[in-house]
N, C-alpha and C. Protein backbone atom coordinates (compact mmCIF):
# COMPACT_ATOMS: atom_id res chain seq x y z
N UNK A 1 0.82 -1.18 0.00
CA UNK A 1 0.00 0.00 0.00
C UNK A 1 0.87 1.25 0.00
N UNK A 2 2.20 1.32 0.48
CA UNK A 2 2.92 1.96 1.16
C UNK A 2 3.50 2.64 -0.49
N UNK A 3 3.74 1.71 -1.79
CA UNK A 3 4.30 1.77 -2.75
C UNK A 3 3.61 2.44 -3.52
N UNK A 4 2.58 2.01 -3.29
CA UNK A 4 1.18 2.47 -4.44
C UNK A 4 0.40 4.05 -4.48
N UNK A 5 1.03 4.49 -3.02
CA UNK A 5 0.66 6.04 -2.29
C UNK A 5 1.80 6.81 -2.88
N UNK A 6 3.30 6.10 -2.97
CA UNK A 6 4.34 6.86 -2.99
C UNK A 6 4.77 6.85 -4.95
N UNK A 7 4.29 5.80 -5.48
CA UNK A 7 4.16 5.73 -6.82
C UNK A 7 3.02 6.95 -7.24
N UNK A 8 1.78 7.11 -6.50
CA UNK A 8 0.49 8.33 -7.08
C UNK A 8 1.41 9.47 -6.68
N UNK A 9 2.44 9.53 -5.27
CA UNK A 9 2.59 10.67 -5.08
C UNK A 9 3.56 11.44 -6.00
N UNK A 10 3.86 10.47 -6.72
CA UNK A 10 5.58 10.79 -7.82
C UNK A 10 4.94 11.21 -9.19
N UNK A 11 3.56 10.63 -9.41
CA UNK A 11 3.36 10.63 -10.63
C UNK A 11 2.57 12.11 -10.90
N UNK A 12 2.30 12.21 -9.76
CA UNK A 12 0.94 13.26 -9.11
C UNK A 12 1.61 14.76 -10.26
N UNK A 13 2.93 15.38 -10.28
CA UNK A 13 3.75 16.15 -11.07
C UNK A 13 3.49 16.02 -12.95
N UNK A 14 3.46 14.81 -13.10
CA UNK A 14 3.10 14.52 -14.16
C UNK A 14 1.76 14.87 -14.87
N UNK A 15 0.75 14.63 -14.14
CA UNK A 15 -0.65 14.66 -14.42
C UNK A 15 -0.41 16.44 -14.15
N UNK A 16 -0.29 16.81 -13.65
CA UNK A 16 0.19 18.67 -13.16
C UNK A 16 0.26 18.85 -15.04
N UNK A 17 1.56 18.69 -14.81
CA UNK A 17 2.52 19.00 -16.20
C UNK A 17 1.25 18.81 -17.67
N UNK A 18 0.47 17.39 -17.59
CA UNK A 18 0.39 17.20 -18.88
C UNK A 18 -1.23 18.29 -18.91
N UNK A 19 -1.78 18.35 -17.66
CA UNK A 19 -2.71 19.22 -17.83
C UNK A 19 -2.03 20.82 -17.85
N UNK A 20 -1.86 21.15 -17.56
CA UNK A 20 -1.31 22.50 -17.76
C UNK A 20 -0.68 22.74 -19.38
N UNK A 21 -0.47 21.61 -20.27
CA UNK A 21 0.43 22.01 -21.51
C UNK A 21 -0.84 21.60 -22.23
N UNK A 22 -1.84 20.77 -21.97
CA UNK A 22 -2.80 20.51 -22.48
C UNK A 22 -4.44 21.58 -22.37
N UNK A 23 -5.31 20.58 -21.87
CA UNK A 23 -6.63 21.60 -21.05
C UNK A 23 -5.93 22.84 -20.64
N UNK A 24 -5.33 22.89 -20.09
CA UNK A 24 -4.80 24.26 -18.81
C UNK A 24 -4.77 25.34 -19.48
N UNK A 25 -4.07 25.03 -21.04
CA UNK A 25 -4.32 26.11 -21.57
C UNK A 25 -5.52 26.68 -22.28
N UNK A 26 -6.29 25.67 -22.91
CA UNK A 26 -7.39 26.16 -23.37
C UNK A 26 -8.06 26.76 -22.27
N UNK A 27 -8.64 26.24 -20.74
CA UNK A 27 -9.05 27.07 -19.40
C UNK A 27 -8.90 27.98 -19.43
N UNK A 28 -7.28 27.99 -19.72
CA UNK A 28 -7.22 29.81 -19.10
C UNK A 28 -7.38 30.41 -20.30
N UNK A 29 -7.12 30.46 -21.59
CA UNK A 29 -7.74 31.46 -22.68
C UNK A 29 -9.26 31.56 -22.11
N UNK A 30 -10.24 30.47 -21.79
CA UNK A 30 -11.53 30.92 -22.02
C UNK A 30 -11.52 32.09 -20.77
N UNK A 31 -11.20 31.60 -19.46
CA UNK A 31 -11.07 32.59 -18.60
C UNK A 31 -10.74 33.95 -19.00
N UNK A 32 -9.90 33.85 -19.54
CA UNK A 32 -9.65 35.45 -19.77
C UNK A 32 -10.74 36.03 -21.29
N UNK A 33 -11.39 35.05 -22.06
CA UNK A 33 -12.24 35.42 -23.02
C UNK A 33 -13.33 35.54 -21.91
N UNK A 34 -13.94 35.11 -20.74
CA UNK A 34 -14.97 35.59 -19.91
C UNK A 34 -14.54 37.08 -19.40
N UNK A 35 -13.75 36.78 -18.82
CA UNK A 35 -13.18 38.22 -18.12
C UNK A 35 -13.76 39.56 -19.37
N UNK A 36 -13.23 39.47 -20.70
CA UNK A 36 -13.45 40.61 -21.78
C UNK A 36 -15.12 40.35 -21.68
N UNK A 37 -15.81 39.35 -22.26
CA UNK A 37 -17.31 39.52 -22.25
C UNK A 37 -17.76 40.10 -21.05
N UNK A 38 -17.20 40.43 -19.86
CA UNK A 38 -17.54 40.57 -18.69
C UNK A 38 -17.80 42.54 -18.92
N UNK A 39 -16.40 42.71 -19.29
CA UNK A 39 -16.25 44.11 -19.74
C UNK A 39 -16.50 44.88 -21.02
N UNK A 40 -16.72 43.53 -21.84
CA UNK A 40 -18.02 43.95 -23.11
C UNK A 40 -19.69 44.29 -22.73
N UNK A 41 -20.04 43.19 -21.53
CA UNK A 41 -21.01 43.45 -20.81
C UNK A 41 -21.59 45.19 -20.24
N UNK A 42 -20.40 45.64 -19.61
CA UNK A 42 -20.77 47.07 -18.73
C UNK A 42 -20.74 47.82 -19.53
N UNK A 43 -19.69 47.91 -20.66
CA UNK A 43 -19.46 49.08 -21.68
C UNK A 43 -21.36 49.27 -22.12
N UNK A 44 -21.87 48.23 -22.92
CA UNK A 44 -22.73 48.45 -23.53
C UNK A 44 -23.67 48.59 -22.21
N UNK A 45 -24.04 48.21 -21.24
CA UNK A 45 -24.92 48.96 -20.01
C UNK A 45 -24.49 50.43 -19.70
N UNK A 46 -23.40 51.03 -20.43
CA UNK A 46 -23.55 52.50 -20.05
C UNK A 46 -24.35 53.01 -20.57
N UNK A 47 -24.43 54.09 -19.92
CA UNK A 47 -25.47 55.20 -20.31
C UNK A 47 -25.39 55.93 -21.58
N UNK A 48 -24.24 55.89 -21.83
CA UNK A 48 -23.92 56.33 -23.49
C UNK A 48 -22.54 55.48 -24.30
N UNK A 49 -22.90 54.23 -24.59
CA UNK A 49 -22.03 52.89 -25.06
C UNK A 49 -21.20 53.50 -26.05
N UNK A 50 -19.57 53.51 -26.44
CA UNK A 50 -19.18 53.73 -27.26
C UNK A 50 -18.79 52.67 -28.14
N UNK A 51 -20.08 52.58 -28.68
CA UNK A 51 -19.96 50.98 -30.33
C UNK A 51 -18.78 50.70 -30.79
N UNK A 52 -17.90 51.54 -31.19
CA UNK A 52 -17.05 51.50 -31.94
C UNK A 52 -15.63 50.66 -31.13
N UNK A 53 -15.94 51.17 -29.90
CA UNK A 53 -14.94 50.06 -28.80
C UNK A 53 -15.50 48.81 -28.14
N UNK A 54 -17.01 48.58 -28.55
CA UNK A 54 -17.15 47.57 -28.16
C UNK A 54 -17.06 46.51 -28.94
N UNK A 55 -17.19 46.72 -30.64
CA UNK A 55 -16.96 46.30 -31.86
C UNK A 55 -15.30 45.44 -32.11
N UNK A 56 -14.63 46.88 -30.95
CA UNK A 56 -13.26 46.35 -31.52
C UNK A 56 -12.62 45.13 -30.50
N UNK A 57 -13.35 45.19 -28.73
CA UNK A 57 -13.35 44.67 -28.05
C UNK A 57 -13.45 43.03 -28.56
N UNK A 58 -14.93 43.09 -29.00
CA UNK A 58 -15.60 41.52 -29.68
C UNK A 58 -14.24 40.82 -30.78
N UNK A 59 -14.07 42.18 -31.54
CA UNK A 59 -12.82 41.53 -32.70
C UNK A 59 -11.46 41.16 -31.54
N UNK A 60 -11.54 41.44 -30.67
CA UNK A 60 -10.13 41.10 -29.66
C UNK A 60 -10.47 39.36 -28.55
N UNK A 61 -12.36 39.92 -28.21
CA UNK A 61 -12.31 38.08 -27.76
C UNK A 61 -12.42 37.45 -28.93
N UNK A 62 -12.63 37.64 -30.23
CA UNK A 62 -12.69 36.40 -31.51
C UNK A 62 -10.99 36.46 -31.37
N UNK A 63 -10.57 36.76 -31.38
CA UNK A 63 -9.35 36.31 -31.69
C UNK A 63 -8.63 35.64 -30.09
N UNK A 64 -8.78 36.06 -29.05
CA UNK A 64 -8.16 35.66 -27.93
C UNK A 64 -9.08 33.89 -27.59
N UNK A 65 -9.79 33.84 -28.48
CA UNK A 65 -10.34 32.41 -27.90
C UNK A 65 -9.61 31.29 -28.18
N UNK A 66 -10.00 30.09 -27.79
CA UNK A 66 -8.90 28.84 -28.98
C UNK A 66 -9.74 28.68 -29.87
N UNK A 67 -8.43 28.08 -30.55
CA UNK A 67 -8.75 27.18 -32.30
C UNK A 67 -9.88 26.86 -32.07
N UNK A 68 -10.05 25.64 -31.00
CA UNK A 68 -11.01 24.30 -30.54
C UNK A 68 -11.81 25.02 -30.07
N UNK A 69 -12.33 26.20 -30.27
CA UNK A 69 -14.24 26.59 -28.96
C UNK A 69 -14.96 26.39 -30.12
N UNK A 70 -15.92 26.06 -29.75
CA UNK A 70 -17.57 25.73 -31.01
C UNK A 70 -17.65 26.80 -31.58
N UNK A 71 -18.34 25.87 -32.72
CA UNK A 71 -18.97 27.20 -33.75
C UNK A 71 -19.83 28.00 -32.86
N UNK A 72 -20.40 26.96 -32.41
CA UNK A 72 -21.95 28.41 -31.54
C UNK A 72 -21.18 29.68 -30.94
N UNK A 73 -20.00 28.66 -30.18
CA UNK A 73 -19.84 30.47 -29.34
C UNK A 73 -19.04 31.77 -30.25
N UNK A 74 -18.51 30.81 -31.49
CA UNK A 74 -18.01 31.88 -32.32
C UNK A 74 -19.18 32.80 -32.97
N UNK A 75 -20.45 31.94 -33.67
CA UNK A 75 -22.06 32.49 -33.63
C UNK A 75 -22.57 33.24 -32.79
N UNK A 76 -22.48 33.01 -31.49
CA UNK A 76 -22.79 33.86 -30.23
C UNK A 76 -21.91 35.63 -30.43
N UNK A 77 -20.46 35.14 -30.64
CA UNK A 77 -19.80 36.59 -30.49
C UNK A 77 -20.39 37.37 -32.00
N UNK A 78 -20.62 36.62 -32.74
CA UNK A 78 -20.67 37.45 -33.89
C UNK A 78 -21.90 38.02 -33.97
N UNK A 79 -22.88 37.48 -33.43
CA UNK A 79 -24.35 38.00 -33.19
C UNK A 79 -24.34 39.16 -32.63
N UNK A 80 -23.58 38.83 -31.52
CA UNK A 80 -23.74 40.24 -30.64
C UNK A 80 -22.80 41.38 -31.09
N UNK A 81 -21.79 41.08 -32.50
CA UNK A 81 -21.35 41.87 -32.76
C UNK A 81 -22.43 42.86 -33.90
N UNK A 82 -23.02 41.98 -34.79
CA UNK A 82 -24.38 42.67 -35.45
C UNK A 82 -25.21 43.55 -34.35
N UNK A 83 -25.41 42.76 -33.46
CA UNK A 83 -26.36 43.64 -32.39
C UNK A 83 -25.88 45.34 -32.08
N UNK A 84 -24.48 45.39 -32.21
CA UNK A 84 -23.62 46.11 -31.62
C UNK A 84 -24.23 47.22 -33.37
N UNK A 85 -23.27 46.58 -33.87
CA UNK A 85 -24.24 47.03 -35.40
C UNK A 85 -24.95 48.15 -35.97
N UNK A 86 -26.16 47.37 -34.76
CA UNK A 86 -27.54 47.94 -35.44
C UNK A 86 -27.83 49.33 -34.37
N UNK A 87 -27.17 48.90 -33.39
CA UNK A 87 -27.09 49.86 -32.48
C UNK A 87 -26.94 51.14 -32.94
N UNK A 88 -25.54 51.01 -33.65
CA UNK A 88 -24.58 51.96 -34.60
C UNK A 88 -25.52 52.33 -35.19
N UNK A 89 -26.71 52.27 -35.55
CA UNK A 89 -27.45 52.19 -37.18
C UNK A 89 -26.69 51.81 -38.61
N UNK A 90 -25.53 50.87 -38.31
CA UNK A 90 -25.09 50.47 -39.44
C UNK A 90 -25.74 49.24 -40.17
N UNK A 91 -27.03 49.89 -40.39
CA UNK A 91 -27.78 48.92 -41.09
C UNK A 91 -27.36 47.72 -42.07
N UNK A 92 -26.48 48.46 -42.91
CA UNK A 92 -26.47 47.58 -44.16
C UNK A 92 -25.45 46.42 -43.59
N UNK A 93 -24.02 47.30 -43.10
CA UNK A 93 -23.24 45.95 -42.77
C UNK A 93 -23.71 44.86 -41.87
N UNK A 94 -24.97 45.08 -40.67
CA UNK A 94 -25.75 44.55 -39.79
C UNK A 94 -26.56 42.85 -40.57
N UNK A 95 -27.03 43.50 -41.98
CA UNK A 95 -27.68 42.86 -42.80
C UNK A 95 -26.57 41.74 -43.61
N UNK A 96 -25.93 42.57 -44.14
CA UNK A 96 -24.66 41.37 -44.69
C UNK A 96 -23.89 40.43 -43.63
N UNK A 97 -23.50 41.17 -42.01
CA UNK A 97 -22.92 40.09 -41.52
C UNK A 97 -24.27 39.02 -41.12
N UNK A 98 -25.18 39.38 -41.10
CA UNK A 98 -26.32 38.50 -39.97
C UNK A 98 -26.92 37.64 -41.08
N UNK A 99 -26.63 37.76 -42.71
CA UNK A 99 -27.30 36.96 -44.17
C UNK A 99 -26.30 35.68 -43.75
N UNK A 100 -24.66 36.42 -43.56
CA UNK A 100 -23.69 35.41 -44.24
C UNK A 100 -23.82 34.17 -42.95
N UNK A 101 -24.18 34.84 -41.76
CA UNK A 101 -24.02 34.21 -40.22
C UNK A 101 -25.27 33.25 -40.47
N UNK A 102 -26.53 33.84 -40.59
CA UNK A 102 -27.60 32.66 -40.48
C UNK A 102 -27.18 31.61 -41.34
N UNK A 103 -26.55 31.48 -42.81
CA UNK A 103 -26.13 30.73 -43.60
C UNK A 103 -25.35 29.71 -42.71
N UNK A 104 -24.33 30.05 -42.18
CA UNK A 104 -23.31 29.20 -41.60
C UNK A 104 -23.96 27.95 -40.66
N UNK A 105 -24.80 29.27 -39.76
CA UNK A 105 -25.34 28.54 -38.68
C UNK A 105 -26.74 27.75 -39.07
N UNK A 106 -26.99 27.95 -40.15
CA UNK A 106 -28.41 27.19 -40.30
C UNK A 106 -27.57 25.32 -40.87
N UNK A 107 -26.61 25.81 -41.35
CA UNK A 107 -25.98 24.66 -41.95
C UNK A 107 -25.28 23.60 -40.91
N UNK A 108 -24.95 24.42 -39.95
CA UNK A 108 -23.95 23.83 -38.47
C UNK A 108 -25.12 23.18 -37.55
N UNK A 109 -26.18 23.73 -37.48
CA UNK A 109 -26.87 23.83 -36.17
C UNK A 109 -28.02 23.59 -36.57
N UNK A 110 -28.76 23.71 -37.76
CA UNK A 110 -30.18 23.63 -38.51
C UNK A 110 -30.77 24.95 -38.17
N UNK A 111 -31.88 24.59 -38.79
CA UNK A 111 -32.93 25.94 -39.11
C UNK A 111 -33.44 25.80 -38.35
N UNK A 112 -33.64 25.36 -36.71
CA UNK A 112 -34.82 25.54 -35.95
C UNK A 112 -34.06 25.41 -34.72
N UNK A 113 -32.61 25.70 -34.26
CA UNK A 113 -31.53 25.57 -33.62
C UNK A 113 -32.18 27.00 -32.94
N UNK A 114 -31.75 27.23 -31.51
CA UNK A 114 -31.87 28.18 -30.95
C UNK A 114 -31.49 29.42 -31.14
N UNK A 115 -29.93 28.84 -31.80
CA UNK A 115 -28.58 29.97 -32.18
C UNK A 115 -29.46 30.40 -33.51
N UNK A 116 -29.91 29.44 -34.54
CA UNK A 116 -30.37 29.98 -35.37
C UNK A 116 -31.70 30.97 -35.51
N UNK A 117 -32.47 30.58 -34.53
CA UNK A 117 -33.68 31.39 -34.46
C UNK A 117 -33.68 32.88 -34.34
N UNK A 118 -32.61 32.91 -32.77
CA UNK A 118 -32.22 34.02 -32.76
C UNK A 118 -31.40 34.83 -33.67
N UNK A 119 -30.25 34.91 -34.43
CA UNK A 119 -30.13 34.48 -35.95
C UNK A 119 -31.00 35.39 -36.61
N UNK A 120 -31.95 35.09 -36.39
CA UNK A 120 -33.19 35.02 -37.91
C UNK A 120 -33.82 36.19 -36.86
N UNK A 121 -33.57 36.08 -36.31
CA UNK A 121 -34.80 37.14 -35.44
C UNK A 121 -34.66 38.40 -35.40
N UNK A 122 -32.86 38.50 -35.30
CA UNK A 122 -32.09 39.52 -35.41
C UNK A 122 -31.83 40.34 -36.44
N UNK A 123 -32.06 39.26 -37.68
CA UNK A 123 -31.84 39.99 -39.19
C UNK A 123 -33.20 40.51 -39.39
N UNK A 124 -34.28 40.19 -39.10
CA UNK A 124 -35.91 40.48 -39.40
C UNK A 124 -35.89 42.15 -38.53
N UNK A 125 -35.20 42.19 -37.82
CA UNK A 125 -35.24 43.82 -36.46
C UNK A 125 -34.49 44.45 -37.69
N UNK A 126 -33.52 44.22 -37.94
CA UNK A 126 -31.94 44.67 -39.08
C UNK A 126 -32.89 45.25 -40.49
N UNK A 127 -33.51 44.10 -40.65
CA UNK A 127 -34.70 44.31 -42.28
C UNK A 127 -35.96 45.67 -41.76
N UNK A 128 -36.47 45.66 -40.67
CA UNK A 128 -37.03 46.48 -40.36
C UNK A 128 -36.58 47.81 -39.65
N UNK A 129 -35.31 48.00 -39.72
CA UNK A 129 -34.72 49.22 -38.92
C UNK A 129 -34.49 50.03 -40.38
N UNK A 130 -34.22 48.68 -41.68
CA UNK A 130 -33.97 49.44 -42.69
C UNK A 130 -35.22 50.07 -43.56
N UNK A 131 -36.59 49.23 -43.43
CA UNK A 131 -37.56 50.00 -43.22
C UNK A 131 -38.54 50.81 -43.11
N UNK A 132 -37.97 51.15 -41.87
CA UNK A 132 -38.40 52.20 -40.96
C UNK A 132 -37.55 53.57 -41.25
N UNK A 133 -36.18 53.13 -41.50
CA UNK A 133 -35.26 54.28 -41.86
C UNK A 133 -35.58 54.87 -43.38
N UNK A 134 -35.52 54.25 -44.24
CA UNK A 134 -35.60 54.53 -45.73
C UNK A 134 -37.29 55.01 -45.82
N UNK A 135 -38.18 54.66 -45.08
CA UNK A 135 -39.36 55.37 -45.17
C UNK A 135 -39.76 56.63 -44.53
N UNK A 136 -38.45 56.64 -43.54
CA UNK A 136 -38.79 58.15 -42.45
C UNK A 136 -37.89 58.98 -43.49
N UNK A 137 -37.15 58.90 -44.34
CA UNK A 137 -36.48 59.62 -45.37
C UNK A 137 -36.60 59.90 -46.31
N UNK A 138 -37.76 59.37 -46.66
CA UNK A 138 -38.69 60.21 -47.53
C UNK A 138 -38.26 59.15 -48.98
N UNK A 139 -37.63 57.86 -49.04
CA UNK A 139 -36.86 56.76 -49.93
C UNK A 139 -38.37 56.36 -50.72
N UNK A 140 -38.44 56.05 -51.85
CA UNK A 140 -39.46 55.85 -52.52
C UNK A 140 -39.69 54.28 -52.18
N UNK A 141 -41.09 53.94 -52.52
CA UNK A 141 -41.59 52.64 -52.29
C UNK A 141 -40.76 51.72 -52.32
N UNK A 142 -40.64 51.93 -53.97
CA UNK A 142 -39.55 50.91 -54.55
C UNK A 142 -38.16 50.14 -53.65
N UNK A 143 -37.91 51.48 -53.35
CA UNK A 143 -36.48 51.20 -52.29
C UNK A 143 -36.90 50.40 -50.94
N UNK A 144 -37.80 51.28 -50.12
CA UNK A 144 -37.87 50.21 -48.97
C UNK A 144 -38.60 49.28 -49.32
N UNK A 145 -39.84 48.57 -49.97
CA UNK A 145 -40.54 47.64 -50.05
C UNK A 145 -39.65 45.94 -50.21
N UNK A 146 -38.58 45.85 -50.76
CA UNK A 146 -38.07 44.89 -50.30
C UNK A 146 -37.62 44.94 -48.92
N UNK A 147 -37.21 45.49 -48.55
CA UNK A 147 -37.02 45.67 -46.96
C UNK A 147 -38.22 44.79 -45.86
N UNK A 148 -39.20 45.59 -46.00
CA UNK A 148 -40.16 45.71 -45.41
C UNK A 148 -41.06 44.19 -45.88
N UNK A 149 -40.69 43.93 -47.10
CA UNK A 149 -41.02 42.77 -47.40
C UNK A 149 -40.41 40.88 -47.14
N UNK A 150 -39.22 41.32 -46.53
CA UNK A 150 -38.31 40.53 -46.09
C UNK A 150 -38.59 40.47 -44.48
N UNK A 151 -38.62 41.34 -44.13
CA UNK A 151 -39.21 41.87 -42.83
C UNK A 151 -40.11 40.28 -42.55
N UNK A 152 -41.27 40.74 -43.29
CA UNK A 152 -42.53 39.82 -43.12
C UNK A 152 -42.36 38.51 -43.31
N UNK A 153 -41.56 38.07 -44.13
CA UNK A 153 -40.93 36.55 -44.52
C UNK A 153 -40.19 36.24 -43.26
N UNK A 154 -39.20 36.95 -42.55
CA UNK A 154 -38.48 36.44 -41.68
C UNK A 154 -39.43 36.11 -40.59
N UNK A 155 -40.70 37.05 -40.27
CA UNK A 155 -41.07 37.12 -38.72
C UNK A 155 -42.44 35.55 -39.10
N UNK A 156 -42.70 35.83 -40.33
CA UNK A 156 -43.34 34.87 -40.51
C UNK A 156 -43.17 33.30 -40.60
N UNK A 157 -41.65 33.18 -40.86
CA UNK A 157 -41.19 31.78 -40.61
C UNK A 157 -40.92 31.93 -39.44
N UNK A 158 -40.51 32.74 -38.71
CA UNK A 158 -40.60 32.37 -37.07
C UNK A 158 -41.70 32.34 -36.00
N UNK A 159 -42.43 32.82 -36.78
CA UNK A 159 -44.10 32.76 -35.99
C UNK A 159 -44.73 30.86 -36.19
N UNK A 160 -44.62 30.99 -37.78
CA UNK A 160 -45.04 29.31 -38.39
C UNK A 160 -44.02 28.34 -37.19
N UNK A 161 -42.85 28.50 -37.48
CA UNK A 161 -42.08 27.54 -36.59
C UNK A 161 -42.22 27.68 -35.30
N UNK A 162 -42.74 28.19 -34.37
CA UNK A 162 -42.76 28.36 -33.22
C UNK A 162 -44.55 27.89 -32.32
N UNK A 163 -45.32 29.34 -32.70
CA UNK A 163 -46.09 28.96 -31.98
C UNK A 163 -47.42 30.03 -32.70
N UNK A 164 -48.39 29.94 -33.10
CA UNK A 164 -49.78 31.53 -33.86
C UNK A 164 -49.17 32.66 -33.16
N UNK A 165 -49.66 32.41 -31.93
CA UNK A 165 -49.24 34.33 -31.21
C UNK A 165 -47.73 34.47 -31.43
N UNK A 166 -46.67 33.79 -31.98
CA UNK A 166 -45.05 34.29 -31.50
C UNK A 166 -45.11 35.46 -32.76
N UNK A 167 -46.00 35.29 -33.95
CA UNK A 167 -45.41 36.85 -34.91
C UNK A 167 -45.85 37.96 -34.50
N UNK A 168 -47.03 37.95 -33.87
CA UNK A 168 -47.10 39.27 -33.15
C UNK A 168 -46.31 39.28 -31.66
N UNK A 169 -45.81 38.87 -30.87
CA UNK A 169 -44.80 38.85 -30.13
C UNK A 169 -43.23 39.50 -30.76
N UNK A 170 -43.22 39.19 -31.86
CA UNK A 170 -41.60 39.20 -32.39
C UNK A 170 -42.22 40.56 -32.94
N UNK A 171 -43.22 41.09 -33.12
CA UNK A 171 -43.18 42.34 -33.96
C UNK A 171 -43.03 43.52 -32.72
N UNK A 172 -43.78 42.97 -32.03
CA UNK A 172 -44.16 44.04 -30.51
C UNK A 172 -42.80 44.15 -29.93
N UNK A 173 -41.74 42.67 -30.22
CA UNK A 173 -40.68 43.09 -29.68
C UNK A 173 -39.32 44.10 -30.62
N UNK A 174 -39.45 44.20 -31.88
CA UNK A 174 -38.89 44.95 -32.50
C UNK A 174 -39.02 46.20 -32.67
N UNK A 175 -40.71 46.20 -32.58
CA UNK A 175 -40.73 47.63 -32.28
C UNK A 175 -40.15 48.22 -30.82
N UNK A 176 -40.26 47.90 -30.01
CA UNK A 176 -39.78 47.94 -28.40
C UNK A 176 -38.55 48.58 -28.47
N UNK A 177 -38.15 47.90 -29.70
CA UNK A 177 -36.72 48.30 -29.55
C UNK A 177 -35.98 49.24 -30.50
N UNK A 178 -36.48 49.22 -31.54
CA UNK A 178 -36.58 50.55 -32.34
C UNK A 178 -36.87 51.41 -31.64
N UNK A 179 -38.11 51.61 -30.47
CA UNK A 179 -38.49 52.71 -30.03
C UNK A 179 -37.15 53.38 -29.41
N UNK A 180 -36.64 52.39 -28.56
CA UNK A 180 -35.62 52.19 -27.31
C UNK A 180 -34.09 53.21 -27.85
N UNK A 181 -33.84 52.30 -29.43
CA UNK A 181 -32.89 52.92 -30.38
C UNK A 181 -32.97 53.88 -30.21
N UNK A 182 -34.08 54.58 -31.10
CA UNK A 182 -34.67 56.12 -31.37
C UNK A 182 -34.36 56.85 -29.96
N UNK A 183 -34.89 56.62 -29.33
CA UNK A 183 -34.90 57.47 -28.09
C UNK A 183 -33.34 57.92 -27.49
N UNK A 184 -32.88 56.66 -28.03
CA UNK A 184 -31.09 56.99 -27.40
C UNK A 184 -30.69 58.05 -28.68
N UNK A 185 -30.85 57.77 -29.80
CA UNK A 185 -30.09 58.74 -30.66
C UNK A 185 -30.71 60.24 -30.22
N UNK A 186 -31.82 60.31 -29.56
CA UNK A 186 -32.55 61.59 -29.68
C UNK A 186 -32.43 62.14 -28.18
N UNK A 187 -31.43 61.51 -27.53
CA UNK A 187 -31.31 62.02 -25.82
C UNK A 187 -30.08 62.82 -26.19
């Protein structure tokens, strides 16, 4: 018994060693990729968020993560980098990253994936911010009506896939937040 305690206790360095050159390191990257979402977190709870550093923040945890983290959470950062986006009112690039993203993720994860829903939910707010914008500007039919028409396709496959009442839910919630937008650009 005496051998078998003093053999675990010798080897005990080893198992140290191979985790630390192994796992240990992926751990601590994610740790410190929590730590930044932590402080991506407060930036955007200020009272007046500066996008443009929280944009560059997100481009600093995509890169500080490992090789090996899932697609989702790479999906996750990039979502919330559109979110960041639309904030900006950078509509259009909002729309191109969140086309090329649902693509990826509908293919990784399927079309009825959580990551994807939200996804889809996000580009339908993005389709209607554009809109809402190109119609408060006096943009002729022509121009916003695909907009506005895409709009309705998105909220409508997420109403069909879900549940009758979720398209008026998803509309009540876009507007919510358009309002929310508006109000910050106008404080």
């Amino acid at each position: 018994m005496r051998k078998f305690f003093t053999l675990l206790w010798l080897l005990f360095p080893v198992a140290v060693l191979y985790y630390h050159f192994n796992q240990g390191q992926i751990q601590v990257a994610r740790e410190k990729a929590h730590a930044r979402v932590v402080t991506i977190r407060e930036l955007e709870r200020a009272k007046e968020p500066d996008w443009e550093l929280i944009l560059e923040e997100y481009d600093k945890l995509t890169a500080q993560l490992p090789a090996e983290e899932t697609p989702l959470v790479r999906h996750q950062i990039r979502l919330a980098k559109a979110k960041a986006r639309l904030a900006m009112l950078d509509v259009v690039g909002a729309i191109t990253d969140l086309t090329e993203l649902l693509q990826e993720a509908a293919q990784i994860h399927g079309d009825d994936a959580k990551a994807t829903r939200a996804i889809r939910e996000q580009l339908g707010k993005a389709h209607y911010y554009a809109t809402y914008l190109l119609k408060t500007n006096g943009a002729a039919e022509e121009e916003w009506r695909p907009f506005a028409e895409r709009t309705r396709q998105i909220f409508r496959y997420l109403a069909e896939h879900q549940d009758p009442t979720a398209l008026a839910q998803y509309e009540q919630r876009v507007e919510a937040e358009f309002a929310k937008t508006l109000q910050r650009k106008t404080q």
